[in-house]
N, C-alpha and C. Protein backbone atom coordinates (compact mmCIF):
# COMPACT_ATOMS: atom_id res chain seq x y z
N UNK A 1 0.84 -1.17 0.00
CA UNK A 1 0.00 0.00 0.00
C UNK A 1 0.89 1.24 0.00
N UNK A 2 0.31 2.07 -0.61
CA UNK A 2 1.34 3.60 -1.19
C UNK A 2 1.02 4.29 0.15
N UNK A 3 2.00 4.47 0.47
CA UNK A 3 2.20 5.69 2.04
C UNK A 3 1.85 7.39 1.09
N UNK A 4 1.13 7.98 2.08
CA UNK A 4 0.42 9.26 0.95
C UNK A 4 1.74 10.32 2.04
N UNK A 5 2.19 11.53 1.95
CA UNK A 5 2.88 12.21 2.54
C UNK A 5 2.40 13.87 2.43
N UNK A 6 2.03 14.32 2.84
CA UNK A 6 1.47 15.62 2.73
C UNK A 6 2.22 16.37 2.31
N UNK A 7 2.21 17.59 1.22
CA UNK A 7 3.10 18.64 0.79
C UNK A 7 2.39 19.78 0.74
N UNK A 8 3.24 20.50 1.03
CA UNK A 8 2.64 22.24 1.07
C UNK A 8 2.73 22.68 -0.77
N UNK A 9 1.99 23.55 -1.22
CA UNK A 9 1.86 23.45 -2.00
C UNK A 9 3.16 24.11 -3.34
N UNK A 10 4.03 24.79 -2.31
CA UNK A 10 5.16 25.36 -2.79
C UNK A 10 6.49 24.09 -2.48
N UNK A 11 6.13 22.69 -2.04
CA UNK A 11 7.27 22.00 -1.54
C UNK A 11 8.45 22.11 -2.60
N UNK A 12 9.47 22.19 -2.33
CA UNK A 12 11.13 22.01 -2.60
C UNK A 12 10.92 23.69 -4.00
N UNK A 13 10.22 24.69 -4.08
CA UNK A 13 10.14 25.48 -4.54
C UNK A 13 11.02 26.92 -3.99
N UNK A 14 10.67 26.85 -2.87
CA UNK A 14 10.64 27.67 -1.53
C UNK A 14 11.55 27.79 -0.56
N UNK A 15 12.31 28.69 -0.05
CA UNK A 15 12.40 29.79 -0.07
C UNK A 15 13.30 30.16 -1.84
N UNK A 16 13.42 31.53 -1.88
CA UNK A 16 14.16 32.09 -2.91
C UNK A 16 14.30 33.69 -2.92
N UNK A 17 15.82 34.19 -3.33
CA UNK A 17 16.30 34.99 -3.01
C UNK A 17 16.80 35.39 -4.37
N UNK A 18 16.09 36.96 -4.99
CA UNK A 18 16.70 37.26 -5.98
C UNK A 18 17.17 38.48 -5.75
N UNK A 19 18.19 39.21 -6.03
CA UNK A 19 18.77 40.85 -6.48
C UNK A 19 17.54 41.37 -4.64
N UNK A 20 17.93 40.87 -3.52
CA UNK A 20 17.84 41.90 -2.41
C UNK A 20 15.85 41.22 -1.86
N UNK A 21 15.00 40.62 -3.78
CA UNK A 21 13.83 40.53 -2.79
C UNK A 21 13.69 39.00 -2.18
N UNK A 22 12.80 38.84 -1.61
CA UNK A 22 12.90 37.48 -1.18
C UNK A 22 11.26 36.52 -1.24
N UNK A 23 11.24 35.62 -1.65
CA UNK A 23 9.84 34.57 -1.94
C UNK A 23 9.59 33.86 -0.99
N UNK A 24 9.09 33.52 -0.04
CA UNK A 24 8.99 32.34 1.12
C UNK A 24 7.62 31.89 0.79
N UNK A 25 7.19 30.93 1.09
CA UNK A 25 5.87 30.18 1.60
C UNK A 25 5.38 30.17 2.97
N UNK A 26 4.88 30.85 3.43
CA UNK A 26 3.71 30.58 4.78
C UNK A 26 2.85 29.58 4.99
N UNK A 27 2.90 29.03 6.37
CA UNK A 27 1.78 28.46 6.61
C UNK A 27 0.87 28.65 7.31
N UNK A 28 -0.04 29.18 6.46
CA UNK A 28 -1.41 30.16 6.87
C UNK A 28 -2.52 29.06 7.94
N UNK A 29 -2.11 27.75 8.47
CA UNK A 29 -3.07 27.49 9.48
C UNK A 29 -4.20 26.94 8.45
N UNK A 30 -5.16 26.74 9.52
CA UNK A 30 -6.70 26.91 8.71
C UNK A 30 -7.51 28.04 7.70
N UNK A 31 -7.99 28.21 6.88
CA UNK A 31 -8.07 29.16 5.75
C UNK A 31 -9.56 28.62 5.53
N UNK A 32 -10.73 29.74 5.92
CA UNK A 32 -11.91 29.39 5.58
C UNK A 32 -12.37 30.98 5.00
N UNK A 33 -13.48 30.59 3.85
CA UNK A 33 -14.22 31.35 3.07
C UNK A 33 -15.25 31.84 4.64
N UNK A 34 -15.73 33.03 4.57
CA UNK A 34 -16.51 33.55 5.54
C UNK A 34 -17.56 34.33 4.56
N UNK A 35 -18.72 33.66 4.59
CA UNK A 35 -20.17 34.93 3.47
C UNK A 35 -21.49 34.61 4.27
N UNK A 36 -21.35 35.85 4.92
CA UNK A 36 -22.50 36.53 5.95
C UNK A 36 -23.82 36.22 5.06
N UNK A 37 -24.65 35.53 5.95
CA UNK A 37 -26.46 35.63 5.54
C UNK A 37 -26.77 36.79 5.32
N UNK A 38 -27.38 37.06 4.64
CA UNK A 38 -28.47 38.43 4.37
C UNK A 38 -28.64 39.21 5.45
N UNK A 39 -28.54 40.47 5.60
CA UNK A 39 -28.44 40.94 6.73
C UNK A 39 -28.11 40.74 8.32
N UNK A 40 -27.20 39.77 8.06
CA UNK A 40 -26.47 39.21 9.15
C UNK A 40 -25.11 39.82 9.46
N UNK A 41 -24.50 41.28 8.61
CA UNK A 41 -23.29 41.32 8.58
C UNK A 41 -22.52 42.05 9.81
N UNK A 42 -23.16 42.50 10.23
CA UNK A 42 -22.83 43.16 11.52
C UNK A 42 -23.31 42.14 12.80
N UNK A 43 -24.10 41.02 13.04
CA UNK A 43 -23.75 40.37 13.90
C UNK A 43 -22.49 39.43 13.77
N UNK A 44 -22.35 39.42 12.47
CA UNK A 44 -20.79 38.53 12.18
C UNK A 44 -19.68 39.43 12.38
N UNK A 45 -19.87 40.45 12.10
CA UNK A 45 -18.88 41.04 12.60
C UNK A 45 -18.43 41.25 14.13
N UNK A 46 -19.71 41.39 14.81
CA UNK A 46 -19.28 41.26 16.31
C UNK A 46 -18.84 39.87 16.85
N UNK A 47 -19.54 38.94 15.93
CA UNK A 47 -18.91 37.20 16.54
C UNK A 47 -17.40 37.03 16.10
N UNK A 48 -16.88 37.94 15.03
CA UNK A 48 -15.84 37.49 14.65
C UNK A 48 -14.73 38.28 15.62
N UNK A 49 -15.04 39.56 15.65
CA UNK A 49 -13.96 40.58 16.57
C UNK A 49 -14.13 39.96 17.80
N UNK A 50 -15.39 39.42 18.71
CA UNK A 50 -15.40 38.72 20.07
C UNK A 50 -14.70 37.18 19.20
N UNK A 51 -14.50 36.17 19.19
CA UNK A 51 -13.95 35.58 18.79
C UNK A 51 -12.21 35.18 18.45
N UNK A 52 -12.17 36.03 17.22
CA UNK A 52 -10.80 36.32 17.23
C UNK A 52 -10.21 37.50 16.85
N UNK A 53 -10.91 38.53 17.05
CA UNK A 53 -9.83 39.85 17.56
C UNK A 53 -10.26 40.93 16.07
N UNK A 54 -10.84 39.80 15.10
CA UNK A 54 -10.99 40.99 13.68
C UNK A 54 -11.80 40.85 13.78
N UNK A 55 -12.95 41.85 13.08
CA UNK A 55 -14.14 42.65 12.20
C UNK A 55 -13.89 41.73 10.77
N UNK A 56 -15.24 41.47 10.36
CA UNK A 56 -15.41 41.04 8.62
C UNK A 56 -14.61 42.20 8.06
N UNK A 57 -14.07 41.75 7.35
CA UNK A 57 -13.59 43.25 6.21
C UNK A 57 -14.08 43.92 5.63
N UNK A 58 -13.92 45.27 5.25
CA UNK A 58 -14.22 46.40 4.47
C UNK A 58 -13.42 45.86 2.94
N UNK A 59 -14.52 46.32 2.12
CA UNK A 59 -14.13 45.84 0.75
C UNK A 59 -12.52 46.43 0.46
N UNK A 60 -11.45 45.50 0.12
CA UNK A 60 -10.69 45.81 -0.30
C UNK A 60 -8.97 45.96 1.20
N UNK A 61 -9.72 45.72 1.94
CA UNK A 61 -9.35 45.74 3.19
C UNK A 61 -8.62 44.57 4.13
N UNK A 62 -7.73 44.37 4.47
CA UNK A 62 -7.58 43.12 5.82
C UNK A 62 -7.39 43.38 7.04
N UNK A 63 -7.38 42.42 8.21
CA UNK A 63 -6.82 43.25 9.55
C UNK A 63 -6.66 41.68 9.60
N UNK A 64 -5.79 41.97 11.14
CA UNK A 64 -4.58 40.90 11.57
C UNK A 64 -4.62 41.14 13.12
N UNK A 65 -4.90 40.18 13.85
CA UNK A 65 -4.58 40.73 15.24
C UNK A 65 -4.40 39.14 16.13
N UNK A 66 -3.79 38.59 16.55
CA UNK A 66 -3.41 37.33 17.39
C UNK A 66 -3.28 36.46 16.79
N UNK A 67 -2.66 36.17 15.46
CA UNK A 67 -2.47 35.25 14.44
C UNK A 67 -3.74 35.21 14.09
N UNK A 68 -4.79 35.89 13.40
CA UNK A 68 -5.79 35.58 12.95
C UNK A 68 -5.92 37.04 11.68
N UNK A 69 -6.16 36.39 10.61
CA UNK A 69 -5.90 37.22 9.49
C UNK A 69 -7.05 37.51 8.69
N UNK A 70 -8.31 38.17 8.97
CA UNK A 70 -9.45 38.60 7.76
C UNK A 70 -8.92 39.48 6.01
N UNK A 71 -8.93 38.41 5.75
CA UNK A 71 -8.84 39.27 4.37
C UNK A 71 -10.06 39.51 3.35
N UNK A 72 -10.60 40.87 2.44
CA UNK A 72 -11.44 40.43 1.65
C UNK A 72 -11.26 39.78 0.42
N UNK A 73 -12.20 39.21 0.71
CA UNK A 73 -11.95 37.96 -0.67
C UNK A 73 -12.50 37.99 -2.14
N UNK A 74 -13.44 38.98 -2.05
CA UNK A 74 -14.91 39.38 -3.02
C UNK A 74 -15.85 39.67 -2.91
N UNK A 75 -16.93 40.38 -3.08
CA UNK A 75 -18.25 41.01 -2.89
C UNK A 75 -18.80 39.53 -1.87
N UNK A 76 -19.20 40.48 -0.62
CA UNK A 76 -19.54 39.37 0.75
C UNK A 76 -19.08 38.28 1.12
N UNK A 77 -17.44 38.21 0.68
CA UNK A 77 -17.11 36.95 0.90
C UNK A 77 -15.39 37.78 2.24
N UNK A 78 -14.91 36.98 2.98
CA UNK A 78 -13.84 36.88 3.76
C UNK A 78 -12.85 35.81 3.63
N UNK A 79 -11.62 35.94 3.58
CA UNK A 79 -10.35 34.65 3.87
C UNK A 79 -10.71 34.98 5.63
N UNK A 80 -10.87 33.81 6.29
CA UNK A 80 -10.50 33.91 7.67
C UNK A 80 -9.25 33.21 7.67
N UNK A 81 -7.90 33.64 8.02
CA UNK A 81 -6.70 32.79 8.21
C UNK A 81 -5.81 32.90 9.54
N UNK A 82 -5.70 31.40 9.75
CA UNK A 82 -4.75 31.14 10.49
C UNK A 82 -6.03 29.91 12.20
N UNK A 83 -6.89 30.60 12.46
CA UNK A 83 -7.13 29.72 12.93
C UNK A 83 -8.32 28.96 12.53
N UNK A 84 -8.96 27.90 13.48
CA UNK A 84 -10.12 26.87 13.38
C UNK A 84 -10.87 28.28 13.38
N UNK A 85 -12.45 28.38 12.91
CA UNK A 85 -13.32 29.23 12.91
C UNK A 85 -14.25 28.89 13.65
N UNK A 86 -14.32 30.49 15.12
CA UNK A 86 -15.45 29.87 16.08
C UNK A 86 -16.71 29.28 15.96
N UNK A 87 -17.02 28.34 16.52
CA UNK A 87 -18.46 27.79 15.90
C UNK A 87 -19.83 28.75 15.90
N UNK A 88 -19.53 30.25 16.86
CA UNK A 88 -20.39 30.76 16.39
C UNK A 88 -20.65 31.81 15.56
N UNK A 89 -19.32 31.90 14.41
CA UNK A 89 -20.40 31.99 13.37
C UNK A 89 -20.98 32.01 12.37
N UNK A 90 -21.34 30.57 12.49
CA UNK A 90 -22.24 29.86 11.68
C UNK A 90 -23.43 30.42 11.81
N UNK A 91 -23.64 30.83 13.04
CA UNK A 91 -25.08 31.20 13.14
C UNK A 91 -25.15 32.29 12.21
N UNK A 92 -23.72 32.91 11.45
CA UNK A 92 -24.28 34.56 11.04
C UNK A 92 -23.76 34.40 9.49
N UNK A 93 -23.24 33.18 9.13
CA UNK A 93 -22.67 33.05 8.35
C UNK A 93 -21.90 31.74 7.49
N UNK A 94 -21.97 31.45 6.25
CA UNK A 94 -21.71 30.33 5.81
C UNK A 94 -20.34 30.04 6.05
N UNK A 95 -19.55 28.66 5.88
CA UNK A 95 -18.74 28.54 6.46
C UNK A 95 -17.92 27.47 5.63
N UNK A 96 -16.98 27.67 4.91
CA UNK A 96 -15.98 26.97 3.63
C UNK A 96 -14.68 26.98 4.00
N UNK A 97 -14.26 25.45 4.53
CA UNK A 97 -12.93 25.29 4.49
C UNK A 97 -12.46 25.43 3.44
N UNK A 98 -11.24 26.13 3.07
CA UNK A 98 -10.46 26.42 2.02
C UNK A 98 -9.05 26.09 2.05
N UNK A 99 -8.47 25.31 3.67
CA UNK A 99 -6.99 24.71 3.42
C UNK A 99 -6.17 24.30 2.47
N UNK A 100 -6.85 23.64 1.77
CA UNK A 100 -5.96 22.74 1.06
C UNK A 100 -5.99 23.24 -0.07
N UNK A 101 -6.63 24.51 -0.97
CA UNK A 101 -6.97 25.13 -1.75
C UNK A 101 -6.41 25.94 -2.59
N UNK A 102 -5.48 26.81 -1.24
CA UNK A 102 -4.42 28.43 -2.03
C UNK A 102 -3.25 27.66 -1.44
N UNK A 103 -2.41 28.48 -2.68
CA UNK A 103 -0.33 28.58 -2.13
C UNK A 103 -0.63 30.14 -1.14
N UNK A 104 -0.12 30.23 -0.24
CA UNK A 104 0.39 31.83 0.52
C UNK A 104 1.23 31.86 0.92
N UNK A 105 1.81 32.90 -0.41
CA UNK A 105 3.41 33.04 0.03
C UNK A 105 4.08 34.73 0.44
N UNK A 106 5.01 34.68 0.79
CA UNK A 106 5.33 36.27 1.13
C UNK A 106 6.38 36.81 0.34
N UNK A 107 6.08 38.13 -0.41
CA UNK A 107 7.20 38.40 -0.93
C UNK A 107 7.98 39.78 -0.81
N UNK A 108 9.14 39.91 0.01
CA UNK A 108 9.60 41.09 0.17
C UNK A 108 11.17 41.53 -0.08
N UNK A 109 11.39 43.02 0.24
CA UNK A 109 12.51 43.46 0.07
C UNK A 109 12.78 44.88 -0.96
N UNK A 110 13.71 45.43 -1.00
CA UNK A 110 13.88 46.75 -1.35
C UNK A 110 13.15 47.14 -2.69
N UNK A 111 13.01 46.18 -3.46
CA UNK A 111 12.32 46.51 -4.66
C UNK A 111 10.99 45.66 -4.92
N UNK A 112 10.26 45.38 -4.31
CA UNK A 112 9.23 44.02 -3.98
C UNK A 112 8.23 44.76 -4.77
N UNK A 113 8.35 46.64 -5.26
CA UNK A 113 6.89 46.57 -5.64
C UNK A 113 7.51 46.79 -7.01
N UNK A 114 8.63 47.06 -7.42
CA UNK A 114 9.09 46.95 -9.13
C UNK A 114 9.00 45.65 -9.41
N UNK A 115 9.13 44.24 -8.70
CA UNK A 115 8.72 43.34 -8.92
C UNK A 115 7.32 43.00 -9.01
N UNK A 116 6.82 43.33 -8.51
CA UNK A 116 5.47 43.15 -8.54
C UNK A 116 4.73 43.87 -9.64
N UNK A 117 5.18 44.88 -9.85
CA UNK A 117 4.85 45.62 -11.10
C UNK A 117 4.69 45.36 -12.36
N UNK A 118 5.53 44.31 -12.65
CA UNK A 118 5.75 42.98 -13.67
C UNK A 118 4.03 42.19 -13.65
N UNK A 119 3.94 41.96 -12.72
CA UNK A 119 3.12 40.84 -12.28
C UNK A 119 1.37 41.74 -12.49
N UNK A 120 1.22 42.32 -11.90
CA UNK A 120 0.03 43.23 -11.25
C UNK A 120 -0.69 44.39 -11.68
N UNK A 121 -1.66 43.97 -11.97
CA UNK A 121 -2.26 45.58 -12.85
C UNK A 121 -2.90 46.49 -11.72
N UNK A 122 -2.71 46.68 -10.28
CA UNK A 122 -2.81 47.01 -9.72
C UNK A 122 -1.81 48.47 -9.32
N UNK A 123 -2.02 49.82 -9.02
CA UNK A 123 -0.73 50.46 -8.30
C UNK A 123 -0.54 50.04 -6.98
N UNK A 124 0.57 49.35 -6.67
CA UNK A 124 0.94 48.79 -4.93
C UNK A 124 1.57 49.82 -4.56
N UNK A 125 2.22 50.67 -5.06
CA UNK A 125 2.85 51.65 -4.21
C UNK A 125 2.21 52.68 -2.95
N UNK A 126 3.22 52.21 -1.91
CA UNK A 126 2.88 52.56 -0.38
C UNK A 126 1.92 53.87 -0.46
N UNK A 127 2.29 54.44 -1.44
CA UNK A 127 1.80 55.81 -0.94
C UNK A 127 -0.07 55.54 -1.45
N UNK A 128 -0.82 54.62 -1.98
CA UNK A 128 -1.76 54.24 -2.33
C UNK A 128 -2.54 52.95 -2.03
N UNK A 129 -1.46 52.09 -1.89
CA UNK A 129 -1.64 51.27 -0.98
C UNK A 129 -0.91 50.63 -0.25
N UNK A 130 -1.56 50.97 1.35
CA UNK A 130 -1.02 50.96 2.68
C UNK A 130 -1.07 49.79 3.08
N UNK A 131 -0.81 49.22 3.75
CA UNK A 131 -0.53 48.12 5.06
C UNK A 131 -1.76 48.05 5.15
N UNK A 132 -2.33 46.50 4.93
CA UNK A 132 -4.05 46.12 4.94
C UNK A 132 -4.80 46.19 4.43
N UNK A 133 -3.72 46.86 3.31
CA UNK A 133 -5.32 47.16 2.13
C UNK A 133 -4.55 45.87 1.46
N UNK A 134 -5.66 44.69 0.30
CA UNK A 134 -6.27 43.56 -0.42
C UNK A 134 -6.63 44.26 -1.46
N UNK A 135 -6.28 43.53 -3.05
CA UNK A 135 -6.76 43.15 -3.83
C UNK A 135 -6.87 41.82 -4.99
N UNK A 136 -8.24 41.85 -4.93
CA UNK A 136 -7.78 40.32 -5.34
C UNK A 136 -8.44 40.58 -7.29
N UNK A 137 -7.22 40.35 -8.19
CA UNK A 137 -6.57 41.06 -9.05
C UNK A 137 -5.76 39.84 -9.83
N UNK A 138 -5.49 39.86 -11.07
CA UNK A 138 -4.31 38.76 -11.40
C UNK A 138 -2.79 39.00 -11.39
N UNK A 139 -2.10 38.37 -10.36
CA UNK A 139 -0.95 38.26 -10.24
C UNK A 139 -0.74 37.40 -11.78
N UNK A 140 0.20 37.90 -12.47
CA UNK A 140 0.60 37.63 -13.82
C UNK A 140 -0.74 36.75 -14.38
N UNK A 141 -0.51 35.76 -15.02
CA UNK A 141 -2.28 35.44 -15.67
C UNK A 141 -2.74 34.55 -14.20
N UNK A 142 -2.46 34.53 -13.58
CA UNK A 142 -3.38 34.28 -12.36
C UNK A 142 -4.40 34.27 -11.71
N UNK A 143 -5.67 34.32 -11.14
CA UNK A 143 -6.37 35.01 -10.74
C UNK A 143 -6.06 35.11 -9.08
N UNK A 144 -5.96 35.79 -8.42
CA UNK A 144 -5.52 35.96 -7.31
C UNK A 144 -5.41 36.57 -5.74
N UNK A 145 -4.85 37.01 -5.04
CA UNK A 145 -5.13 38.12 -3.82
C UNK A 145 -4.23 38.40 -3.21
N UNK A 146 -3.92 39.91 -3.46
CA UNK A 146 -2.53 40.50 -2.92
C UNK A 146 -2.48 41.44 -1.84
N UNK A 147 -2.44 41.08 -0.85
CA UNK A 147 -2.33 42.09 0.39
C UNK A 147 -0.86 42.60 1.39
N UNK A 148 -1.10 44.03 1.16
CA UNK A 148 0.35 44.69 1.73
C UNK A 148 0.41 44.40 3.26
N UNK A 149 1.40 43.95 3.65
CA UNK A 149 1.54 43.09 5.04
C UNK A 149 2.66 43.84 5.73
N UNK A 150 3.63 44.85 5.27
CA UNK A 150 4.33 45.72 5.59
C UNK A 150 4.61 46.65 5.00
N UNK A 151 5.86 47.71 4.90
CA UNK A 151 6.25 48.63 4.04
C UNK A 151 6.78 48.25 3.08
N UNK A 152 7.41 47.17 3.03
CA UNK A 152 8.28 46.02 1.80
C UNK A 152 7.55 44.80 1.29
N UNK A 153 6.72 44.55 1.98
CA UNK A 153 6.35 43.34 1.82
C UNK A 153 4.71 42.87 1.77
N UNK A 154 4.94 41.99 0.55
CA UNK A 154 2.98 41.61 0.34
C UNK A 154 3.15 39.91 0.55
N UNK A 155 1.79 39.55 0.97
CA UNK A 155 0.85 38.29 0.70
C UNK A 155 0.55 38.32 -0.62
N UNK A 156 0.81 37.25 -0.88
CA UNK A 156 0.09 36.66 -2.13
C UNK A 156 -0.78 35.10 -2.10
N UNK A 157 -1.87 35.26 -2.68
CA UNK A 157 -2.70 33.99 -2.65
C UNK A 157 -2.99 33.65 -3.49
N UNK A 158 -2.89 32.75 -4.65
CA UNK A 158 -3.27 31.83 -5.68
C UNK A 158 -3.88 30.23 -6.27
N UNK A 159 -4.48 29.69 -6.34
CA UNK A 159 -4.86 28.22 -5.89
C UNK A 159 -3.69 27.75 -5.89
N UNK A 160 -3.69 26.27 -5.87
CA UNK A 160 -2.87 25.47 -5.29
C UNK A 160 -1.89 24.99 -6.36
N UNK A 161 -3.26 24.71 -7.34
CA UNK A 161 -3.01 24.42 -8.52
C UNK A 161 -1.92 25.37 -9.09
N UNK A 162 -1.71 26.26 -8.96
CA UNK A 162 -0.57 27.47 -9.50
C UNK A 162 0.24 27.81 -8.81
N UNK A 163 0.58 27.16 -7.56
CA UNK A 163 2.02 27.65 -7.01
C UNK A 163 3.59 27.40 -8.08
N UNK A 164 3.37 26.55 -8.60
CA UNK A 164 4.47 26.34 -9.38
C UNK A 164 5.10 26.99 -10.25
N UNK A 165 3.92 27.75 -11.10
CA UNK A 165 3.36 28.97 -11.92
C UNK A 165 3.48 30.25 -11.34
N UNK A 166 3.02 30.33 -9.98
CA UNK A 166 3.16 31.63 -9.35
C UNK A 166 4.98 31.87 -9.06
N UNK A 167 5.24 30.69 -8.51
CA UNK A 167 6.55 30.58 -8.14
C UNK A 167 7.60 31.23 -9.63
N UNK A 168 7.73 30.54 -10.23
CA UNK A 168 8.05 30.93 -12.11
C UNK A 168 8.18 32.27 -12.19
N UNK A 169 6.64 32.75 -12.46
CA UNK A 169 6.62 33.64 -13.18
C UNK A 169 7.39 35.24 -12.17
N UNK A 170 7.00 34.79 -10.63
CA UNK A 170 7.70 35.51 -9.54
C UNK A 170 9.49 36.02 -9.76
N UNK A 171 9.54 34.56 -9.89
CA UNK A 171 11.41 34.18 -9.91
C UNK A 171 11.83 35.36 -11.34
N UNK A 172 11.13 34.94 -12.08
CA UNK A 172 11.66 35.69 -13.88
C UNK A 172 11.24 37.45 -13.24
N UNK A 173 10.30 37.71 -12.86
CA UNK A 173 9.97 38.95 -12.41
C UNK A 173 11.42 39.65 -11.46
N UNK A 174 11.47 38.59 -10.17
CA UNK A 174 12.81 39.29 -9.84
C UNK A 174 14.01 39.05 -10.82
N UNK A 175 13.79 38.20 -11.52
CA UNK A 175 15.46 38.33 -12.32
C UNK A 175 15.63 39.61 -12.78
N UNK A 176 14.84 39.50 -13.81
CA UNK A 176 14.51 40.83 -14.54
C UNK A 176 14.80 42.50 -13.84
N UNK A 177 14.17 42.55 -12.63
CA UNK A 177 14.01 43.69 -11.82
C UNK A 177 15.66 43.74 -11.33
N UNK A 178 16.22 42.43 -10.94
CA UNK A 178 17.90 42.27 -10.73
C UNK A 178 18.48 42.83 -11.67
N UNK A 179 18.69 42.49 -12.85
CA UNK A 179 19.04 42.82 -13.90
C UNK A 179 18.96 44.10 -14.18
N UNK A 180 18.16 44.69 -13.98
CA UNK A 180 18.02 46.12 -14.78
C UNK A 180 19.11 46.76 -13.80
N UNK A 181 18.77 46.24 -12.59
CA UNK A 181 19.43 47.29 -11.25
C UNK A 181 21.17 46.81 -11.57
N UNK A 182 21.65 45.75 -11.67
CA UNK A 182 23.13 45.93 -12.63
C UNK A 182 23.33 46.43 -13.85
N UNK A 183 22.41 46.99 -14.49
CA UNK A 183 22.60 47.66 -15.48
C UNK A 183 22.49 48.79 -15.60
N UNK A 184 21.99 49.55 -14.88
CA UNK A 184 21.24 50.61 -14.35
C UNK A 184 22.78 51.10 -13.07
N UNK A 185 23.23 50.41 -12.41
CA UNK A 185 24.22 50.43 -11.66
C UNK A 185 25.73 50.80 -12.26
C-alpha cells in the first residue's frame, strides 16, 4: 500500500532569493471562506472581533490581530486565516474550508513593488496602498489576492493548482528587476 505524505503546495520550490527581494511560503493554518447571511453582517462582525480579535472586512481591506488574518476575498465573501473558525459563526454566516486550496506566500525586500509591477495591474505603491489594504486582481495570468503586510512586503494567494506557476513567473519577475538594477548600476 502507497504511504500518501502531505506537501505544502510550494514543496522544494521555496524559499528564494533574488537581487535583495525574497519569496517564502507561509503556513497560513486553517483558511476558511466567511459569506455573511443576508443581513447578518454586523452580527458577524461582532462574533468574529469577540472571537478572534478581527471585524469582517471592508471591501478591499484586511486586519490581523493574534495570528488571525481577515482578508477580503470578493463582494460578501472573507479569507478567515490562520485559525479553526469559532463555531459561532455559523449562526451569522456560511462557512468553507479552504486549506488545502491556495499557495500563501510572502514576498519582500527593497524593490518588492518593481517586482510586482511585472506581475500586477494594480498600483501597490505605499503611498496608495497601505498596510491592509487587499486586492484580489491577477498576479501575472493568475487570478488571485494580494495584500500589503508591511512597508516592503505583500501576501500573495493563488490556488494550489498554481504555485508552481506563481513561483516561475515571480522568480523571472525578480530576475529581470535584478538585472536592470546591474545595469542601471
Amino acid at each position: 500500500m502507497a504511504e500518501l505524505i502531505a506537501k505544502t503546495p510550494c514543496e522544494g520550490l521555496l524559499p528564494l532569493t533574488v537581487g535583495g527581494v525574497s519569496l517564502t511560503e507561509e503556513n497560513p493554518g486553517v483558511m476558511t471562506v466567511v459569506a455573511p447571511f443576508r443581513g447578518r453582517e454586523a452580527a458577524l462582525a461582532q462574533a468574529m472581533r469577540a472571537a478572534h480579535g478581527v471585524a469582517f472586512p471592508a471591501p478591499n481591506r484586511s486586519a490581523v490581530r493574534a495570528g488571525a488574518r481577515a482578508i477580503w476575498f470578493g463582494r460578501g465573501q472573507a479569507l478567515l486565516v490562520g485559525p479553526e473558525p469559532d463555531p459561532s459563526l455559523a449562526e451569522h454566516a456560511a462557512l468553507t474550508d479552504q486549506s488545502d486550496a491556495w499557495a500563501l506566500v510572502r514576498i519582500e525586500g527593497e524593490r518588492v513593488e518593481d517586482v510586482l509591477a511585472r506581475l500586477v495591474p494594480v498600483d501597490l505603491r505605499v503611498r496608495l496602498f497601505k498596510r491592509g489594504h487587499t486586492a484580489r486582481t491577477l498576479i501575472g495570468h493568475m487570478a488571485g489576492s494580494v495584500t500589503r503586510v508591511g512597508p516592503r512586503a505583500f501576501q500573495l494567494i493563488v490556488f494550489r493548482s498554481m504555485a508552481a506557476t506563481l513561483v516561475h513567473e515571480v522568480r523571472t519577475a525578480m530576475e529581470a528587476i535584478a538585472a536592470r538594477g546591474v545595469l542601471e548600476g
